[in-house]
Protein backbone atom coordinates (compact mmCIF):
# COMPACT_ATOMS: atom_id res chain seq x y z
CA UNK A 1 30.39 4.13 9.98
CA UNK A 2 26.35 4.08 10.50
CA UNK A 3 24.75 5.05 7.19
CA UNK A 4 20.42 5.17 7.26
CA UNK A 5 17.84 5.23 4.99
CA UNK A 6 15.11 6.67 6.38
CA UNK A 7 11.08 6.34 5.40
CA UNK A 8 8.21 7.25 7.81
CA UNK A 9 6.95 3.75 7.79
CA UNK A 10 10.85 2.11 8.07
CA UNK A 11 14.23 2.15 8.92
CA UNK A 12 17.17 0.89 7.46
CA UNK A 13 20.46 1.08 9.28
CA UNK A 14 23.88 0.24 7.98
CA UNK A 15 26.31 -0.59 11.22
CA UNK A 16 29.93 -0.46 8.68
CA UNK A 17 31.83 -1.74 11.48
CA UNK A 18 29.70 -4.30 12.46
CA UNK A 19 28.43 -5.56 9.10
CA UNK A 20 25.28 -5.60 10.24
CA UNK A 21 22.32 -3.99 8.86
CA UNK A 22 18.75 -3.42 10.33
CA UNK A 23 15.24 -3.26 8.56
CA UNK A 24 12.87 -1.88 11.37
CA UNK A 25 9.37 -1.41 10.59
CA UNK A 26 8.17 1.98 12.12
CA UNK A 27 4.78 2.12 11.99
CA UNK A 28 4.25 2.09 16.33
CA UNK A 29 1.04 3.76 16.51
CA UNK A 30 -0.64 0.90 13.83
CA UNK A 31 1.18 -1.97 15.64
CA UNK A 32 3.50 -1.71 12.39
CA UNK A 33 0.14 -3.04 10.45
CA UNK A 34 1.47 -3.67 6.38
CA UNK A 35 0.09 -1.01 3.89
CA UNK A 36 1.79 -0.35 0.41
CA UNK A 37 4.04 2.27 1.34
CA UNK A 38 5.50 0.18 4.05
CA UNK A 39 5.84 -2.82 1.19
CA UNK A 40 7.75 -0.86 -0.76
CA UNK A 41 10.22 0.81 1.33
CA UNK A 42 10.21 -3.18 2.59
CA UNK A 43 10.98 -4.44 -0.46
CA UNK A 44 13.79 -1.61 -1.49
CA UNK A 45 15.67 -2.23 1.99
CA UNK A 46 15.72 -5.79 0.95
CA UNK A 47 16.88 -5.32 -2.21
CA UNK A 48 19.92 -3.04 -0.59
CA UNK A 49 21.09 -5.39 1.92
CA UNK A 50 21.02 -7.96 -0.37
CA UNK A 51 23.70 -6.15 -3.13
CA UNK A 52 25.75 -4.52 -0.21
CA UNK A 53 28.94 -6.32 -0.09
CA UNK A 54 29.18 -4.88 3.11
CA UNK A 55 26.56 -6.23 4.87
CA UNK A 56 27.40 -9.84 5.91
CA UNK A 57 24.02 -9.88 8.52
CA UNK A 58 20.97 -8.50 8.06
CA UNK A 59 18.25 -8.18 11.15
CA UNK A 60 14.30 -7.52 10.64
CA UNK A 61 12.63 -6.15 13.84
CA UNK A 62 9.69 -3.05 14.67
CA UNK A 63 9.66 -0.22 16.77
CA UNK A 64 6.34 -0.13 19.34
CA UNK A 65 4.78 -2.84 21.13
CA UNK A 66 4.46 -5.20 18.15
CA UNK A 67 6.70 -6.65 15.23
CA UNK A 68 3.62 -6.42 12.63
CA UNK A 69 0.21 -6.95 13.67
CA UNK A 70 -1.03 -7.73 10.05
CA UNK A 71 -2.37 -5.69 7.01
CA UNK A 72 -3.50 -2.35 7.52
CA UNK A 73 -7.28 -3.27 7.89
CA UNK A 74 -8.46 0.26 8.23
CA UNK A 75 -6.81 0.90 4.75
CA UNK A 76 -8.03 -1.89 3.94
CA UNK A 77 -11.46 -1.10 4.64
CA UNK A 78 -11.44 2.51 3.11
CA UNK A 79 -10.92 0.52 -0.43
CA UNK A 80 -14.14 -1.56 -0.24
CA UNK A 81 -15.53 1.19 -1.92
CA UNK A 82 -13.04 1.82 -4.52
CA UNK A 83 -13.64 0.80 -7.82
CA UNK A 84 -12.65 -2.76 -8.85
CA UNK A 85 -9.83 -2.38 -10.51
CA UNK A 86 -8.34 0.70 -8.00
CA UNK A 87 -8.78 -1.98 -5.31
CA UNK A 88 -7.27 -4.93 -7.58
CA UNK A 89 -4.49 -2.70 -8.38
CA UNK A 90 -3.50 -1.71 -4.19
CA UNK A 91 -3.84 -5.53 -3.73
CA UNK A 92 -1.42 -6.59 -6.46
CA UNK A 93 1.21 -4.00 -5.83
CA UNK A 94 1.03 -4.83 -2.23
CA UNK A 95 1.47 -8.50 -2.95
CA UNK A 96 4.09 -8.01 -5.53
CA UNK A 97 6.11 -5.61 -3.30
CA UNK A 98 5.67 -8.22 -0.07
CA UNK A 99 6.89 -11.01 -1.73
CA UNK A 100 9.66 -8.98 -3.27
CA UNK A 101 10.85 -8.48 0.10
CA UNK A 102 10.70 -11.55 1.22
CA UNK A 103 12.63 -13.44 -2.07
CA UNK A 104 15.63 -10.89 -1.35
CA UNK A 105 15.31 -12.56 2.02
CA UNK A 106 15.16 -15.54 1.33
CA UNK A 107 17.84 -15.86 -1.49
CA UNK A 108 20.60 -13.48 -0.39
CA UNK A 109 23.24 -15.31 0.82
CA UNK A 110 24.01 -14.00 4.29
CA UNK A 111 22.01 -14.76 6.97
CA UNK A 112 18.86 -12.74 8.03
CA UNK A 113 18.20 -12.32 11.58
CA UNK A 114 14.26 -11.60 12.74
CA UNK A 115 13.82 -10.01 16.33
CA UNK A 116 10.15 -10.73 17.28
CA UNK A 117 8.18 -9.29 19.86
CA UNK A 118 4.79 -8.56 20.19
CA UNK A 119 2.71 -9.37 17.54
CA UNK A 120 3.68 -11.41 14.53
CA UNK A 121 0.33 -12.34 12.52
CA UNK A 122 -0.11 -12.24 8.81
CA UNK A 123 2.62 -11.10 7.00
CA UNK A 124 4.17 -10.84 9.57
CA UNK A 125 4.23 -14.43 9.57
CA UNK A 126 5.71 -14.71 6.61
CA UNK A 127 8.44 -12.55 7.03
CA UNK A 128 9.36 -14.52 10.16
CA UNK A 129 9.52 -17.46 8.50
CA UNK A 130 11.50 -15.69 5.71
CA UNK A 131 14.42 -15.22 8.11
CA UNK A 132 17.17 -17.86 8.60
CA UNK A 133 16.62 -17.27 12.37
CA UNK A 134 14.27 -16.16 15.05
CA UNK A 135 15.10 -14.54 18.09
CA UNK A 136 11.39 -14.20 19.89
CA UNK A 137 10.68 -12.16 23.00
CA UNK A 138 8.73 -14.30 25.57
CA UNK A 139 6.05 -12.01 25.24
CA UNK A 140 5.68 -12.48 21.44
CA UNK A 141 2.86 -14.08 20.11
CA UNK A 142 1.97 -15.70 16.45
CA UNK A 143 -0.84 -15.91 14.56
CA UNK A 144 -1.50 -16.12 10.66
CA UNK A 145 -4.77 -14.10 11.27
CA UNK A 146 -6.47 -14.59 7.28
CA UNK A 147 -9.42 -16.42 7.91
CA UNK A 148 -11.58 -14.04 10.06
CA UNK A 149 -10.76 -11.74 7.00
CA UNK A 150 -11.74 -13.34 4.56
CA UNK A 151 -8.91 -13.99 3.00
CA UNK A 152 -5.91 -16.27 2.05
CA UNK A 153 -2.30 -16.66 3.65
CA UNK A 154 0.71 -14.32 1.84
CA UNK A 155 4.16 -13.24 1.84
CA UNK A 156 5.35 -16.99 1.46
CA UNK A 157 3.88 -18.66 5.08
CA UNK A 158 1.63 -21.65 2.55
CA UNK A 159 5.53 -22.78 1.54
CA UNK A 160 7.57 -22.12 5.18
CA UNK A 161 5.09 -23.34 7.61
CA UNK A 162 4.35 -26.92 6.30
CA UNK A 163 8.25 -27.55 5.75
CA UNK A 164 8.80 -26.34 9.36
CA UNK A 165 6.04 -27.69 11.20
CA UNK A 166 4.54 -30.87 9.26
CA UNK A 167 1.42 -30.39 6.95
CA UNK A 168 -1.18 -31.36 10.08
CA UNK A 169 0.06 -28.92 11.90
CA UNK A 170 0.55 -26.14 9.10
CA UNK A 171 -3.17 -26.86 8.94
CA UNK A 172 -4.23 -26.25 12.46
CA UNK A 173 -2.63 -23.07 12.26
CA UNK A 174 -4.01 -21.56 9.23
CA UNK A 175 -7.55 -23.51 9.12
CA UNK A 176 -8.18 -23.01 12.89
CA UNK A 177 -6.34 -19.79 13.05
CA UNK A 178 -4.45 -20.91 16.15
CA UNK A 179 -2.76 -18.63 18.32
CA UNK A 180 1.01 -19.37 19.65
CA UNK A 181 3.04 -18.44 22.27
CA UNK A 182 6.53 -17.79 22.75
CA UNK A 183 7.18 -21.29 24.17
CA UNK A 184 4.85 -22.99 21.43
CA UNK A 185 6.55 -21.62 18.61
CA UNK A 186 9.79 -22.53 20.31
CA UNK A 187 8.57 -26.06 20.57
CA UNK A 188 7.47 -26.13 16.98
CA UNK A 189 10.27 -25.16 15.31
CA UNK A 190 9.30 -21.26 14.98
CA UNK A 191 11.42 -19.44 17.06
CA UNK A 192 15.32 -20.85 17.60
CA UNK A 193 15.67 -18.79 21.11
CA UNK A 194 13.40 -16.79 23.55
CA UNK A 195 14.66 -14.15 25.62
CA UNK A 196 13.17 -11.81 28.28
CA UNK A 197 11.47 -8.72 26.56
CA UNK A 198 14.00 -6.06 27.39
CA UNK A 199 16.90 -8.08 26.59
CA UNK A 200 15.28 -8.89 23.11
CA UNK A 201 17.25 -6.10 20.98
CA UNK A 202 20.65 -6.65 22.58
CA UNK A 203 20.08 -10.53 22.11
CA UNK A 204 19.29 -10.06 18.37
CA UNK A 205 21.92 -7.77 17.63
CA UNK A 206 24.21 -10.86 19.75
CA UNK A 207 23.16 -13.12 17.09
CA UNK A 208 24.11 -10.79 14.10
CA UNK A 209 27.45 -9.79 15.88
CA UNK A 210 28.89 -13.54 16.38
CA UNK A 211 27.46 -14.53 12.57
CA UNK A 212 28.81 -11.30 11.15
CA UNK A 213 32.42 -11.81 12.67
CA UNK A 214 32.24 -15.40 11.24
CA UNK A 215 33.20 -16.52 7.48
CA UNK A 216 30.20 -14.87 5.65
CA UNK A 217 30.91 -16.39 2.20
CA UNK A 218 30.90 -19.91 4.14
CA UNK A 219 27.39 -18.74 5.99
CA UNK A 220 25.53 -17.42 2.93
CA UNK A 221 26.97 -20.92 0.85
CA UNK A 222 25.51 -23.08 3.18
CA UNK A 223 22.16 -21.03 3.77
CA UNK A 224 22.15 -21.22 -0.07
CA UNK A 225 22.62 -25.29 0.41
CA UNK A 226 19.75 -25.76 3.15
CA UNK A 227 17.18 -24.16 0.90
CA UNK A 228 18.20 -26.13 -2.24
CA UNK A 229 18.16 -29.33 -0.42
CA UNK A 230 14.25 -28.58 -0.13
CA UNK A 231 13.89 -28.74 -4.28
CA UNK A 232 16.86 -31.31 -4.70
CA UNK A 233 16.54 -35.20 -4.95
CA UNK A 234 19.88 -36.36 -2.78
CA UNK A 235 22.42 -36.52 -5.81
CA UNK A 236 21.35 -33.46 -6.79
CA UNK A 237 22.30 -32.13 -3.55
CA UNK A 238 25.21 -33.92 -3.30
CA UNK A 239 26.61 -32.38 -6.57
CA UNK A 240 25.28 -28.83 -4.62
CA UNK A 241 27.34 -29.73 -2.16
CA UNK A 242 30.94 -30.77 -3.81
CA UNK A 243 30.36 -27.26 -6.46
CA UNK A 244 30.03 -25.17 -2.92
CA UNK A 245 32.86 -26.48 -0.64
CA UNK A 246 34.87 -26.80 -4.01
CA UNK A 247 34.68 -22.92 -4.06
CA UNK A 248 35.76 -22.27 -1.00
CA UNK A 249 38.79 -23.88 -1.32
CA UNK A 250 40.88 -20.87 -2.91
CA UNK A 251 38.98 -18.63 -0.52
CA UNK A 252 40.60 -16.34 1.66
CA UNK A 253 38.31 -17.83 4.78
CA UNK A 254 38.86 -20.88 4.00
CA UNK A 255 43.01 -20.10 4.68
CA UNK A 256 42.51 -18.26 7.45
CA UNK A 257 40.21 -20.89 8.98
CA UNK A 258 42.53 -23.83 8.29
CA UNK A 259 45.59 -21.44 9.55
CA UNK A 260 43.69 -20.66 12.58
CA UNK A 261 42.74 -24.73 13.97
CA UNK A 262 46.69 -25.35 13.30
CA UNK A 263 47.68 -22.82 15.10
CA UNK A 264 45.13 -23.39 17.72
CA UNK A 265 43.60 -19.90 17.96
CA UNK A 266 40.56 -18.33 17.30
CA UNK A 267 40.02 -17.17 13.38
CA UNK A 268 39.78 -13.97 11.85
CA UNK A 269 37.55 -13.46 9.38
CA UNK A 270 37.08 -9.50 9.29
CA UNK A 271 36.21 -8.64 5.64
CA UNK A 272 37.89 -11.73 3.97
């Protein structure tokens, strides 16, 4: 069964059989540019994948020509002559309904899957690097886009990029506002596959089908483990570690998975 939620800046579709859901950003015309309406119904999709028991993958792509070009500018622009504390108050509800979005992201354990193509600059940036994977057309392009504004980096890319790419390098790309291809962010950790632009959706959904058919308790565990192992010391994480696989045991994956190398065939996870 396909269930949507439906807002006229995103999309959010439930594939039941599948377990996989999709957050698409629908904003074509604006090159899915961030304003706060789009934040919110961002950071309520989120939210919902994230408590869904039946969602065991979640994917993050845009309609249009672009995955999100930035912040709205334009509305951005009408508010310079707001008030003070009008425009403070956009800016922090923006902000706080961003980085909502993002934290159910990054701490729901299942894995999040982002299809990029086009444009990913600002917080757009962030979001990608919010995802557990990155499937990138080899048209896409990335940029973090603040500096000619103005501004400072959001939505989580200040603590992403230097883990991924080395503090020199997280440098060049937000001081010098450098702007990657494809291949580049490939090379740099970025992206974990390119594909040809039309196959980009059926690739994406590829990645979301073989993960969602998998053991999802295992998958969101260890997700869980690989992000804890950037605030643990190593005994730390090796107590993360025994507390994790220790719960699995009793699990009905972990039987089925065990049943399934002994009698050398492929496993069945379904909704175990």
């Amino acid at each position: 069964m396909t269930t949507t939620m439906t807002h006229d800046c995103l999309l959010y579709t439930r594939h039941g059989a599948e377990g996989v859901a999709e957050i698409t950003f629908n904003r074509p015309a604006l090159m899915n540019a961030l304003d706060l309406d789009m934040a919110a119904a961002f950071a309520e999709a989120a939210t919902m994948a994230a408590n869904d028991p039946q969602v065991r993958v979640l994917v993050v792509t845009g309609r249009g020509t672009s995955f999100m070009s930035g912040g709205d500018i334009h509305a951005f622009h009408r508010l310079l002559s707001a008030p003070a504390g009008e425009r403070r108050d956009y800016f922090c509800r923006l902000m706080d309904f961003t980085h909502q979005a993002v934290t159910a992201l990054r701490r729901m354990e299942k894995p999040v899957i982002a299809g990029i193509h086009g444009t990913a600059a600002g917080p757009g940036i962030g979001i990608t690097l919010a995802c557990d994977l990155v499937v990138a057309s080899d048209k896409a392009v990335f940029q973090m886009a603040y500096g000619p504004l103005g501004t400072t980096p959001d939505a989580g890319a200040t603590h992403s990029l230097p883990r991924l790419v080395g503090a020199r390098r997280a440098a060049e790309l937000s001081l010098l506002d450098r702007r990657l291809t494809a291949l580049e962010a490939l090379e740099l950790g970025l992206v974990n596959r390119i594909c040809p632009a039309p196959m980009l959706a059926e690739e994406t959904r590829c990645v979301a089908r073989k993960l969602a058919g998998g053991a999802a308790a295992a998958s969101g565990r260890t997700k869980r483990l690989l992000y804890l192992s950037l605030e643990h010391n190593f005994q730390q994480q090796l107590a993360a570690e025994r507390e994790t696989f220790l719960a699995a045991i009793d699990s009905a994956e972990f039987a089925e998975g065990i049943t399934a190398f002994v009698e050398r065939r492929r496993p069945y996870f379904g909704n175990t």
